[in-house]
N, C-alpha and C. Protein backbone atom coordinates (compact mmCIF):
# COMPACT_ATOMS: atom_id res chain seq x y z
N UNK A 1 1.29 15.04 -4.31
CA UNK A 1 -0.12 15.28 -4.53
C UNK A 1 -0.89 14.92 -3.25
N UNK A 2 -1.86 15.90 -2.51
CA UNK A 2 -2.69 15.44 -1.74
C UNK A 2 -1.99 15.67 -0.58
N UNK A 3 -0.51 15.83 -0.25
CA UNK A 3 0.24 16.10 1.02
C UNK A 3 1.10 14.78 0.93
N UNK A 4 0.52 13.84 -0.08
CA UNK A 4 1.15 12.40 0.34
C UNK A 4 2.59 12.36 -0.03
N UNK A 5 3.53 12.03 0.74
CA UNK A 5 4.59 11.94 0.66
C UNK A 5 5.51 10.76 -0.17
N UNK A 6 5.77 11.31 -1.31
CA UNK A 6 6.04 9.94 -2.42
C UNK A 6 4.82 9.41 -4.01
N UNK A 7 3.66 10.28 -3.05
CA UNK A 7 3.07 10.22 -4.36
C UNK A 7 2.81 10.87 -5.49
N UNK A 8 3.05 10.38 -6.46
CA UNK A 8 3.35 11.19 -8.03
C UNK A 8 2.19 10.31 -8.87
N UNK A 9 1.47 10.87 -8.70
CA UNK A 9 0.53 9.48 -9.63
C UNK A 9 0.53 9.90 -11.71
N UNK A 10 0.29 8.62 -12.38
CA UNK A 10 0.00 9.14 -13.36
C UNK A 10 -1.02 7.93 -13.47
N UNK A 11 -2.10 8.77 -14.12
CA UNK A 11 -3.02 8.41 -14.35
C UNK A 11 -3.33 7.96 -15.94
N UNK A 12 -3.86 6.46 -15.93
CA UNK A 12 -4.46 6.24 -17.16
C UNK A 12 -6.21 5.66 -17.48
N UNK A 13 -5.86 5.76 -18.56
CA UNK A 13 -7.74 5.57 -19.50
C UNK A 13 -7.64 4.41 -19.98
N UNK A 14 -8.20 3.33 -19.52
CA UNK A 14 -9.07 2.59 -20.35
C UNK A 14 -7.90 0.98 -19.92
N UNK A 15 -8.51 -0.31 -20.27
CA UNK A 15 -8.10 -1.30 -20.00
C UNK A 15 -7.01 -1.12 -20.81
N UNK A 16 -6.38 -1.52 -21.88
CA UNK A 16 -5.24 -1.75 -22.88
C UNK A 16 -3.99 -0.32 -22.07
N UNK A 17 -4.31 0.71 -21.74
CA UNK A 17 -3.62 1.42 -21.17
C UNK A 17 -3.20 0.77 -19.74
N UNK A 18 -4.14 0.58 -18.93
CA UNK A 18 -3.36 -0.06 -17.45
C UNK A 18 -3.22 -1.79 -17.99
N UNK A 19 -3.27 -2.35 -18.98
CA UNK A 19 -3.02 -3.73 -19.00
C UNK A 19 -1.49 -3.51 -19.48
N UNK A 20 -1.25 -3.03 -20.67
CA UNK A 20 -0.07 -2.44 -21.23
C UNK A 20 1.16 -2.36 -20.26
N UNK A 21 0.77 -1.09 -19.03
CA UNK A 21 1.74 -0.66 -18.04
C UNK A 21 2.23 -1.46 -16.48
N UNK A 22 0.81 -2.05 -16.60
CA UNK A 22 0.88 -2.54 -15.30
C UNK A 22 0.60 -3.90 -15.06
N UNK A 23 -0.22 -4.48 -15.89
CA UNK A 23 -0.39 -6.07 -16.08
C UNK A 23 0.80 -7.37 -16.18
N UNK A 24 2.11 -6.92 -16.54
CA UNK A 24 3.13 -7.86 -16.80
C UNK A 24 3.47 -7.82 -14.81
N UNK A 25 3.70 -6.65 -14.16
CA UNK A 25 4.31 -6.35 -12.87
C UNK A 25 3.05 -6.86 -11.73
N UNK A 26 1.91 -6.79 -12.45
CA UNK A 26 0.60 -7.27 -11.30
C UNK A 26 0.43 -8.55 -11.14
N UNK A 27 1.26 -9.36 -12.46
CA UNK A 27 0.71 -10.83 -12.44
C UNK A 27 1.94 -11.59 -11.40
N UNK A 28 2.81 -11.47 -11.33
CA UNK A 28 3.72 -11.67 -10.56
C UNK A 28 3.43 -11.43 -9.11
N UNK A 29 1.83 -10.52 -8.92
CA UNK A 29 1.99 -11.08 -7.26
C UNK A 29 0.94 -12.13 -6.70
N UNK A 30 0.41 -12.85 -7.67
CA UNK A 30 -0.18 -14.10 -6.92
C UNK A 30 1.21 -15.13 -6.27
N UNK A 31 1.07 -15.68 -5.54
CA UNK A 31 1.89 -16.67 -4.70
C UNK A 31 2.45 -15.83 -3.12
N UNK A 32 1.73 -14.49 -3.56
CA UNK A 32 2.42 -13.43 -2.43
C UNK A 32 1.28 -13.23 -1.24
N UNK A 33 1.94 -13.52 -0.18
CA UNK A 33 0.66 -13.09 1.15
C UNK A 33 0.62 -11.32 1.47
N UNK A 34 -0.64 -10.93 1.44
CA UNK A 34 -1.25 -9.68 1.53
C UNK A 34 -0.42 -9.39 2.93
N UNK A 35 0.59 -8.98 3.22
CA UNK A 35 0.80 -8.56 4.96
C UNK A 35 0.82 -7.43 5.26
N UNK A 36 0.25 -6.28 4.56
CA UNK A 36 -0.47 -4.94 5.13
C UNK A 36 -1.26 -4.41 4.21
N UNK A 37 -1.85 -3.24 4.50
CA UNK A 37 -2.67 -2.67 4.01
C UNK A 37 -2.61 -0.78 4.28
N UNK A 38 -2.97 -0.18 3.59
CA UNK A 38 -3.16 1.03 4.20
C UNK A 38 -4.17 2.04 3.60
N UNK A 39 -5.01 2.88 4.25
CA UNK A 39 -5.85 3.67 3.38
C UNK A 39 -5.74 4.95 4.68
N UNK A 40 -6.62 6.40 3.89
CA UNK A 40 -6.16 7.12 4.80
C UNK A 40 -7.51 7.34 5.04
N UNK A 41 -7.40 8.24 6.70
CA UNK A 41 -8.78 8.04 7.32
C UNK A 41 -9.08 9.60 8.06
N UNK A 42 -9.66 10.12 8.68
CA UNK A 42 -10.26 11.60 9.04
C UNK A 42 -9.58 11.11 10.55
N UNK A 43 -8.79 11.94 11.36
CA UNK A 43 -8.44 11.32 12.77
C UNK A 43 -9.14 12.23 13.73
N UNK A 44 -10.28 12.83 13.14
CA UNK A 44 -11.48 13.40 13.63
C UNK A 44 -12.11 12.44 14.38
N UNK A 45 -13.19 11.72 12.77
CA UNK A 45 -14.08 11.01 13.33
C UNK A 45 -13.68 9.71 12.24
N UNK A 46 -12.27 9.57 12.16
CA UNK A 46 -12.32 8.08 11.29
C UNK A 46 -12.84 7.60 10.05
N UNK A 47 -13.59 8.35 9.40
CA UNK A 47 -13.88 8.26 7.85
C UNK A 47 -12.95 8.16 7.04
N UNK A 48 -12.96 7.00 6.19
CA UNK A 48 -12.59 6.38 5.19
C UNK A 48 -12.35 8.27 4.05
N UNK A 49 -11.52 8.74 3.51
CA UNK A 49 -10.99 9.39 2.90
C UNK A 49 -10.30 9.07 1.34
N UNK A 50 -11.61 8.31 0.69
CA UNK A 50 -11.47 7.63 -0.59
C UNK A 50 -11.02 8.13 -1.99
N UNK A 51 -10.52 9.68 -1.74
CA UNK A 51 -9.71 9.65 -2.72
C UNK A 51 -8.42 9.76 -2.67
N UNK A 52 -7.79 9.41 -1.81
CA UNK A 52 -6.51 8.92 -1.71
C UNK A 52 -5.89 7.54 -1.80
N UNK A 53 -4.85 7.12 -2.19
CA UNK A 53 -4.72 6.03 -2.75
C UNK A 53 -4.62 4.45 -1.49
N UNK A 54 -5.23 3.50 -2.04
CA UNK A 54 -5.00 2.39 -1.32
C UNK A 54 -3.81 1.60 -1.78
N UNK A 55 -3.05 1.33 -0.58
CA UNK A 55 -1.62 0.75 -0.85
C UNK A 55 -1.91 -0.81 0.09
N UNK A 56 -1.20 -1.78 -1.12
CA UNK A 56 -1.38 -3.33 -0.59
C UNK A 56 -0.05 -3.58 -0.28
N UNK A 57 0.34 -4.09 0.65
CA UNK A 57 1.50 -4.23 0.38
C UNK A 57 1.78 -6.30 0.48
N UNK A 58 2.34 -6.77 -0.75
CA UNK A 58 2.47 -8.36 -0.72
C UNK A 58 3.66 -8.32 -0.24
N UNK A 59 4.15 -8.84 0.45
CA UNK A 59 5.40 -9.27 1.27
C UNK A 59 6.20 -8.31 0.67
N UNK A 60 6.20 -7.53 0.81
CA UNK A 60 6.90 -6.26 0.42
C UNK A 60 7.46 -5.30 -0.89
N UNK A 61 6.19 -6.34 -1.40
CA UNK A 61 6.00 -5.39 -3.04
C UNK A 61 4.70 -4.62 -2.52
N UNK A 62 4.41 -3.22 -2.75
CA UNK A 62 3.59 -2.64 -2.43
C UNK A 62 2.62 -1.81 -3.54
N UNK A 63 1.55 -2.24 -3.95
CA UNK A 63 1.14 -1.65 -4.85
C UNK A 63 0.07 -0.28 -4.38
N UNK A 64 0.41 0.79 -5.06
CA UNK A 64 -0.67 1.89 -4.72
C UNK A 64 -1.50 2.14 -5.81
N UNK A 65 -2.96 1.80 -5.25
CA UNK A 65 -4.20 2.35 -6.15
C UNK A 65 -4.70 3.51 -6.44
N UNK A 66 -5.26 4.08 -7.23
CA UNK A 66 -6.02 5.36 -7.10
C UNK A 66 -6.80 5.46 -8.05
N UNK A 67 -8.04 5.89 -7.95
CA UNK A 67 -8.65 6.51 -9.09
C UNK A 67 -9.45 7.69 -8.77
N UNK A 68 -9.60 8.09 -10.18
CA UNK A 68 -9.78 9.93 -9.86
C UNK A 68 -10.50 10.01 -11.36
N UNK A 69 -11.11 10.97 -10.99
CA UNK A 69 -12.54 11.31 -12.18
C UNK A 69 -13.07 10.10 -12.12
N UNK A 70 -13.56 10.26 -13.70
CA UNK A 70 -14.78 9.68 -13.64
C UNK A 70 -14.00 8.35 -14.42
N UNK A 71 -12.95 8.42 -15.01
CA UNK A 71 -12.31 7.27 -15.68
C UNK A 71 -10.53 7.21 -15.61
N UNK A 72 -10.37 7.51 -14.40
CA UNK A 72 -8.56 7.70 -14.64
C UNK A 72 -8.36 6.92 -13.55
N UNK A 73 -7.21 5.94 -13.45
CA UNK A 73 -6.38 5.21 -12.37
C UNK A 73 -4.91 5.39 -12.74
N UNK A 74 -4.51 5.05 -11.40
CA UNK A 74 -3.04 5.53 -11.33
C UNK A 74 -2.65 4.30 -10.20
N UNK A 75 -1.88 2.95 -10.75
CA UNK A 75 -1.21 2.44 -9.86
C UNK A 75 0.36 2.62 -9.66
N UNK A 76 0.72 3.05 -8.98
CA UNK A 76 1.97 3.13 -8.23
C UNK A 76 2.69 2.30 -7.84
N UNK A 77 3.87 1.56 -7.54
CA UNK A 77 4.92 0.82 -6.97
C UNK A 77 6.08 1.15 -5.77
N UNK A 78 5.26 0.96 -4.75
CA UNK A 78 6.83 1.16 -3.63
C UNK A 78 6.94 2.45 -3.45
N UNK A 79 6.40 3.29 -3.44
CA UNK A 79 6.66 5.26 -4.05
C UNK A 79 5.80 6.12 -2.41
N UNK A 80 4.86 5.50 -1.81
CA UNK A 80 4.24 6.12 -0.95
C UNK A 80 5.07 5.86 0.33
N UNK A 81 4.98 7.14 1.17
CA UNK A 81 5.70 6.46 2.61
C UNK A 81 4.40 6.74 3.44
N UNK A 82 4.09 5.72 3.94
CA UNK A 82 3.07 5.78 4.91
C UNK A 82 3.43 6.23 6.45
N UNK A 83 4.35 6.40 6.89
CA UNK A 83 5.43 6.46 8.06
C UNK A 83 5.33 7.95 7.73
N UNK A 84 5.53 9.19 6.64
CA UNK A 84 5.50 10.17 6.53
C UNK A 84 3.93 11.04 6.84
N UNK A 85 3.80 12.08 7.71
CA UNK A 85 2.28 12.53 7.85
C UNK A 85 2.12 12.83 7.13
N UNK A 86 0.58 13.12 6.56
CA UNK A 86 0.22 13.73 5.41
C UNK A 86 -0.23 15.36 5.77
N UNK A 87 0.38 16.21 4.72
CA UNK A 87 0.91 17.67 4.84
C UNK A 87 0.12 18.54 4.17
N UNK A 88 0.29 19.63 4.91
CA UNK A 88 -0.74 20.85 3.55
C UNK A 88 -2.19 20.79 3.93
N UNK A 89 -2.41 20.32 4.89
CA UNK A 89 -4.38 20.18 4.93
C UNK A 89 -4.62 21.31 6.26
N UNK A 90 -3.90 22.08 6.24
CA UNK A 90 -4.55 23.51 6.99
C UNK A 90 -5.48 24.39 7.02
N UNK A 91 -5.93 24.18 5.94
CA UNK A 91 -6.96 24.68 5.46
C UNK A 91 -8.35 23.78 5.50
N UNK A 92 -8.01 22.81 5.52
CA UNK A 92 -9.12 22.04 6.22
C UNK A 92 -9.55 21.29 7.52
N UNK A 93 -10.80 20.83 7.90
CA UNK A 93 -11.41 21.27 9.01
C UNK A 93 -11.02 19.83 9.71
N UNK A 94 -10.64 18.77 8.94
CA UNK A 94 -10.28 17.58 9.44
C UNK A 94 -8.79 17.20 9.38
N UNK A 95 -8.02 16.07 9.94
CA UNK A 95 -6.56 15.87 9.76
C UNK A 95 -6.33 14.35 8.72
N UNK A 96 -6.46 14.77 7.62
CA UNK A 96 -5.90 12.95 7.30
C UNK A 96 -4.73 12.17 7.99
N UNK A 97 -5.10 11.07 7.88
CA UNK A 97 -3.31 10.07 8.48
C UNK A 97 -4.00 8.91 8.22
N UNK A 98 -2.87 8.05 7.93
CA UNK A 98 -2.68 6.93 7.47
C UNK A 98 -2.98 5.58 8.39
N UNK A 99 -4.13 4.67 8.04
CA UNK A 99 -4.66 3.74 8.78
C UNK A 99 -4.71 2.53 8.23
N UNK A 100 -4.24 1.41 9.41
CA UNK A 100 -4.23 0.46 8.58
C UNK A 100 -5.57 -0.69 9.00
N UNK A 101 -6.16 0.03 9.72
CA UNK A 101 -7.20 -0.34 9.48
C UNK A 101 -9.20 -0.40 8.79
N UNK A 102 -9.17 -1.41 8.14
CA UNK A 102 -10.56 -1.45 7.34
C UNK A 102 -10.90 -2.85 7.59
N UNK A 103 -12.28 -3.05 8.21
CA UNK A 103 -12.51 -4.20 8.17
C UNK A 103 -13.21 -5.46 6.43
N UNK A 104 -12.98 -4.66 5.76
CA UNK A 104 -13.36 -5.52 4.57
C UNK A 104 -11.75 -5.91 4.35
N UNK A 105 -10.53 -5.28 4.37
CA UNK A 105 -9.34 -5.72 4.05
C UNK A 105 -8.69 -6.40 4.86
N UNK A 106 -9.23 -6.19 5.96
CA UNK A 106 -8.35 -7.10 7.37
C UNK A 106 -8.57 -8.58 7.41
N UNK A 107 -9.80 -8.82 5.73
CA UNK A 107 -10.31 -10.24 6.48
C UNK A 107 -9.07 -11.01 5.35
N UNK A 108 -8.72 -10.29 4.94
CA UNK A 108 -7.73 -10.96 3.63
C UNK A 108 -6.18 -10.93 4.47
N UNK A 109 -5.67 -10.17 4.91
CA UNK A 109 -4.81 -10.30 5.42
C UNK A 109 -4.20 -11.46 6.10
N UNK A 110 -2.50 -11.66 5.43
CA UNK A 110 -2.24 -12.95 6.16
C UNK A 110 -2.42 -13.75 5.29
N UNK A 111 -3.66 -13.62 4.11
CA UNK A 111 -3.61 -14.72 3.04
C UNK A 111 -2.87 -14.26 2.09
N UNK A 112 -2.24 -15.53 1.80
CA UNK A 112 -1.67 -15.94 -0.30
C UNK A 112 -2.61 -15.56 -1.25
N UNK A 113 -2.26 -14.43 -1.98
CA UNK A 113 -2.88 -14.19 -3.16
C UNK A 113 -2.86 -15.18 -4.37
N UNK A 114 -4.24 -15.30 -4.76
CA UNK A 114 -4.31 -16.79 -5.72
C UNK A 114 -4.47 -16.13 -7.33
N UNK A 115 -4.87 -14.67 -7.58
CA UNK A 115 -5.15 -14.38 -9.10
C UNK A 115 -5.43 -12.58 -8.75
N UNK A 116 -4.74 -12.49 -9.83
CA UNK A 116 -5.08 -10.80 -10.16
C UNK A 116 -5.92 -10.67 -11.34
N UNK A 117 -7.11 -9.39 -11.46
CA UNK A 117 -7.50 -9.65 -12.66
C UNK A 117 -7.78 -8.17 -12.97
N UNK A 118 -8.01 -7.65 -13.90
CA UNK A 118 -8.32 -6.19 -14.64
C UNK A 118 -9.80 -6.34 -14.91
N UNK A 119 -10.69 -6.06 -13.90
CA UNK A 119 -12.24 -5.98 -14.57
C UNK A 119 -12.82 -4.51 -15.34
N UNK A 120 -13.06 -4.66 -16.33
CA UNK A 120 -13.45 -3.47 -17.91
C UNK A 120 -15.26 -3.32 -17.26
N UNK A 121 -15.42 -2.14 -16.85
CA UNK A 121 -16.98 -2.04 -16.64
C UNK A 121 -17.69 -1.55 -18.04
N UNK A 122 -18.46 -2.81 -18.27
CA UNK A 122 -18.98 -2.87 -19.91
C UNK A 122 -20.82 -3.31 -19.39
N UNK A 123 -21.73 -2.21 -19.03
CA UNK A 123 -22.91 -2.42 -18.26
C UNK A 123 -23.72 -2.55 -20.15
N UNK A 124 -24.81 -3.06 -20.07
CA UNK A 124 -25.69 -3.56 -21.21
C UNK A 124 -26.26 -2.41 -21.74
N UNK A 125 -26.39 -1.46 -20.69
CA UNK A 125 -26.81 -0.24 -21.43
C UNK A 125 -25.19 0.85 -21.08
N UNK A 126 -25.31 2.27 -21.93
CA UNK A 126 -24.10 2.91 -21.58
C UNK A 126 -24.23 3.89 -20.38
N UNK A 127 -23.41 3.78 -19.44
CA UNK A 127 -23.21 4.76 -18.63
C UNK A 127 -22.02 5.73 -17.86
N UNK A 128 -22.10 6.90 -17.52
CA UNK A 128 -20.83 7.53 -17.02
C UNK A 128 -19.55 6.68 -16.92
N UNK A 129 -19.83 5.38 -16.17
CA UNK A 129 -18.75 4.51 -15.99
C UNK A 129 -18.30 3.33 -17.19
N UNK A 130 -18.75 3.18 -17.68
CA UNK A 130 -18.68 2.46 -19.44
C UNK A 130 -16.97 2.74 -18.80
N UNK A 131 -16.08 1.66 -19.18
CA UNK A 131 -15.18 1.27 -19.72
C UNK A 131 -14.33 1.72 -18.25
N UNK A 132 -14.42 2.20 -17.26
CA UNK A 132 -13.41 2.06 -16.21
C UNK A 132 -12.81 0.84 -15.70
N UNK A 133 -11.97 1.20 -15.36
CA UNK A 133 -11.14 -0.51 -14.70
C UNK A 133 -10.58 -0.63 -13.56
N UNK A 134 -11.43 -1.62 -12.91
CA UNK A 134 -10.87 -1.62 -11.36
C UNK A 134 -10.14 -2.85 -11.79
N UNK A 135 -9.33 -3.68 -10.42
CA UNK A 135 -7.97 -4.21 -9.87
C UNK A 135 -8.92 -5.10 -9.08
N UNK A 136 -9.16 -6.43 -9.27
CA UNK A 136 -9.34 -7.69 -8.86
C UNK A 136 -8.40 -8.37 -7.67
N UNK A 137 -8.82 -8.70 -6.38
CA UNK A 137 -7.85 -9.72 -5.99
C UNK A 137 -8.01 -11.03 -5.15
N UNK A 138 -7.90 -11.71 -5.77
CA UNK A 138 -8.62 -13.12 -5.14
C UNK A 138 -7.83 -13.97 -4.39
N UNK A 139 -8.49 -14.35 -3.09
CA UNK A 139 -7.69 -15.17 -2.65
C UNK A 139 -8.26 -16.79 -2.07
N UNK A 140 -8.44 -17.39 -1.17
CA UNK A 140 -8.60 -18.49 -1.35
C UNK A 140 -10.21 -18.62 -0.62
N UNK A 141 -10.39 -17.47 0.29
CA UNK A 141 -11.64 -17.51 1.10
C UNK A 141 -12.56 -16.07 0.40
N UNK A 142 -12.16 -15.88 -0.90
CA UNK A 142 -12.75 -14.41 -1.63
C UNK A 142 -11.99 -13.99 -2.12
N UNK A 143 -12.84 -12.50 -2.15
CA UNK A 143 -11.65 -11.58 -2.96
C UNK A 143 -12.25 -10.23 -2.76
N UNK A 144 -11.27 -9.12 -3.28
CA UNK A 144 -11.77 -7.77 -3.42
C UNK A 144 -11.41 -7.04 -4.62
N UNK A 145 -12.15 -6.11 -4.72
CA UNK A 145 -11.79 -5.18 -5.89
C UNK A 145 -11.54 -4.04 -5.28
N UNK A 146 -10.80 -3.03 -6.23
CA UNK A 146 -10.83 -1.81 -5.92
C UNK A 146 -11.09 -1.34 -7.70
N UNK A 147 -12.45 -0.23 -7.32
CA UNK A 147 -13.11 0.48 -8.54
C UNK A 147 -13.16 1.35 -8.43
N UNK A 148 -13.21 2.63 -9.78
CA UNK A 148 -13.65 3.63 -9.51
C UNK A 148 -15.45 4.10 -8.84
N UNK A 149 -15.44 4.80 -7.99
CA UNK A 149 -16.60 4.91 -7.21
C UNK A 149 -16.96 6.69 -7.96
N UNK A 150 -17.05 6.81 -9.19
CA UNK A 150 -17.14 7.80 -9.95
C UNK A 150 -16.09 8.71 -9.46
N UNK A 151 -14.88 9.69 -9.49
CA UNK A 151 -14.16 10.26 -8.78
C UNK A 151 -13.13 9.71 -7.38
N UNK A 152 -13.31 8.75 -6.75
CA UNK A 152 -13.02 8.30 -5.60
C UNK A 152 -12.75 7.03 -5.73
N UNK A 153 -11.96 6.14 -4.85
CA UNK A 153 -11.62 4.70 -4.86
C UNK A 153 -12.76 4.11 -3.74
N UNK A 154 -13.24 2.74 -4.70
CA UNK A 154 -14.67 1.98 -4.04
C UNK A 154 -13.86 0.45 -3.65
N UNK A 155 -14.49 0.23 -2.65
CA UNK A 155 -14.02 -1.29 -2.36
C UNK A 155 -14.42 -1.76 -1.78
N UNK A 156 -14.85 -3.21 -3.20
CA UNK A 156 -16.44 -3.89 -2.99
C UNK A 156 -15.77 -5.39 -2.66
N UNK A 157 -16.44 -5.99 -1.83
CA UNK A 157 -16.34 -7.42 -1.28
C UNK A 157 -16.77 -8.46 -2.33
N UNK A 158 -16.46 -9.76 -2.69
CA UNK A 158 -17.00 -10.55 -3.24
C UNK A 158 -17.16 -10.81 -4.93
N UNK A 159 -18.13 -11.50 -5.30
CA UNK A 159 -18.12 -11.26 -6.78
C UNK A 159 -18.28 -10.08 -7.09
N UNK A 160 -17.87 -9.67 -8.49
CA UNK A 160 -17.91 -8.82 -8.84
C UNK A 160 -19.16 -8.88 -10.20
N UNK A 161 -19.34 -7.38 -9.64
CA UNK A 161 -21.02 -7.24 -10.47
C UNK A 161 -20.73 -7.82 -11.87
N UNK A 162 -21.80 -8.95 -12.85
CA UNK A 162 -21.93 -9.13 -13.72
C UNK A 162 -21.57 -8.43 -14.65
N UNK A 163 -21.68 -7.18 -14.90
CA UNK A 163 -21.20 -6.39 -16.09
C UNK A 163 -20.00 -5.63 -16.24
N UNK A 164 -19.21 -6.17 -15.01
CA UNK A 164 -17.54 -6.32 -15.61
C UNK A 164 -17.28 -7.63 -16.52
N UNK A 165 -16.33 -6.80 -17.39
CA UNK A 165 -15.70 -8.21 -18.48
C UNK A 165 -14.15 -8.32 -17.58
N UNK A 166 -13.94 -9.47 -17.30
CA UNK A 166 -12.62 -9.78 -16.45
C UNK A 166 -11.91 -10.57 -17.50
N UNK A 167 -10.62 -9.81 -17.37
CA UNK A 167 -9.32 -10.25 -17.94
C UNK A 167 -8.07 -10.14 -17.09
N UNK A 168 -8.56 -11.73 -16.80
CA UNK A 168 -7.02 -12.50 -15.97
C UNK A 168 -5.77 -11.99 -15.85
N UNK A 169 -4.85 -11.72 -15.52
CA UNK A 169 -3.48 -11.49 -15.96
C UNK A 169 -2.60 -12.98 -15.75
N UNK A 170 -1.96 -12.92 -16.23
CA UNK A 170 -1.27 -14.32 -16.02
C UNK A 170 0.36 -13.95 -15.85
């Protein structure tokens, strides 16, 4: 999908669906140091290319993110080759490839992950995003999330907005 080499995503709805599949395998990487990162970028002019998936890699468990529409994520395990170019974009006017650099993720790097968490976007009134679920990751000087950014993967620094309900994984 996307040209990416290795990626097969399947996508799910709603917290109890990615807690179900992916929550027993996510909690197992606190004690793990973040030692790469990767997202893909325009080798035009360097733009962040956010609907393709962000891959963490903890000492060499590598998790790949994605979300797509308005309520679907798809995390992945070990499955992307970043070393492979990304293919099929002839038709368009820019070249994706794989970068490992972002300065909101670079500041985590190198640190021990201290907690994973599944935040449920549950806002006081209802909106488009009602019930999506981004991927928490905290470490000892912060943390980050990765959310759906309606269609596209968002990744926000710091606390996370009040009207996520966060559920820990342990």
């Amino acid at each position: 999908m996307l040209g990416i080499s290795g990626f097969s995503p399947t996508f799910l709805v709603g917290l109890e669906a990615v807690r179900d599949t992916h929550g027993p395998r996510l909690a197992t990487l606190p004690g793990r140091r973040l030692t790469s990162f990767a997202i893909v970028r325009f080798a035009e002019d360097g733009e962040w290319f956010a609907d393709c998936p962000v891959i963490l890699d903890f000492d060499g468990v590598r998790v790949e993110i994605c979300h797509w529409k308005l309520d679907e994520l798809s995390i992945g395990w070990n499955t992307i080759d970043t070393s492979a170019p990304i293919t099929d974009w002839e038709w368009y006017e820019l070249t994706p490839v794989w970068s490992g650099d972002d300065e909101r993720l670079e500041a985590f790097a190198g640190q021990e992950l201290r907690e994973v968490a599944l935040l449920e976007w549950r806002p006081s009134c209802y909106d488009l995003a009602y019930g999506t679920v981004a991927v928490e990751f905290v470490f000892d000087t912060g943390g980050f999330l990765i959310a759906n950014a309606l269609d596209e993967n968002g990744i926000e620094l710091g606390t996370p907005h009040p009207e996520f309900a966060r559920h820990r994984l342990a």
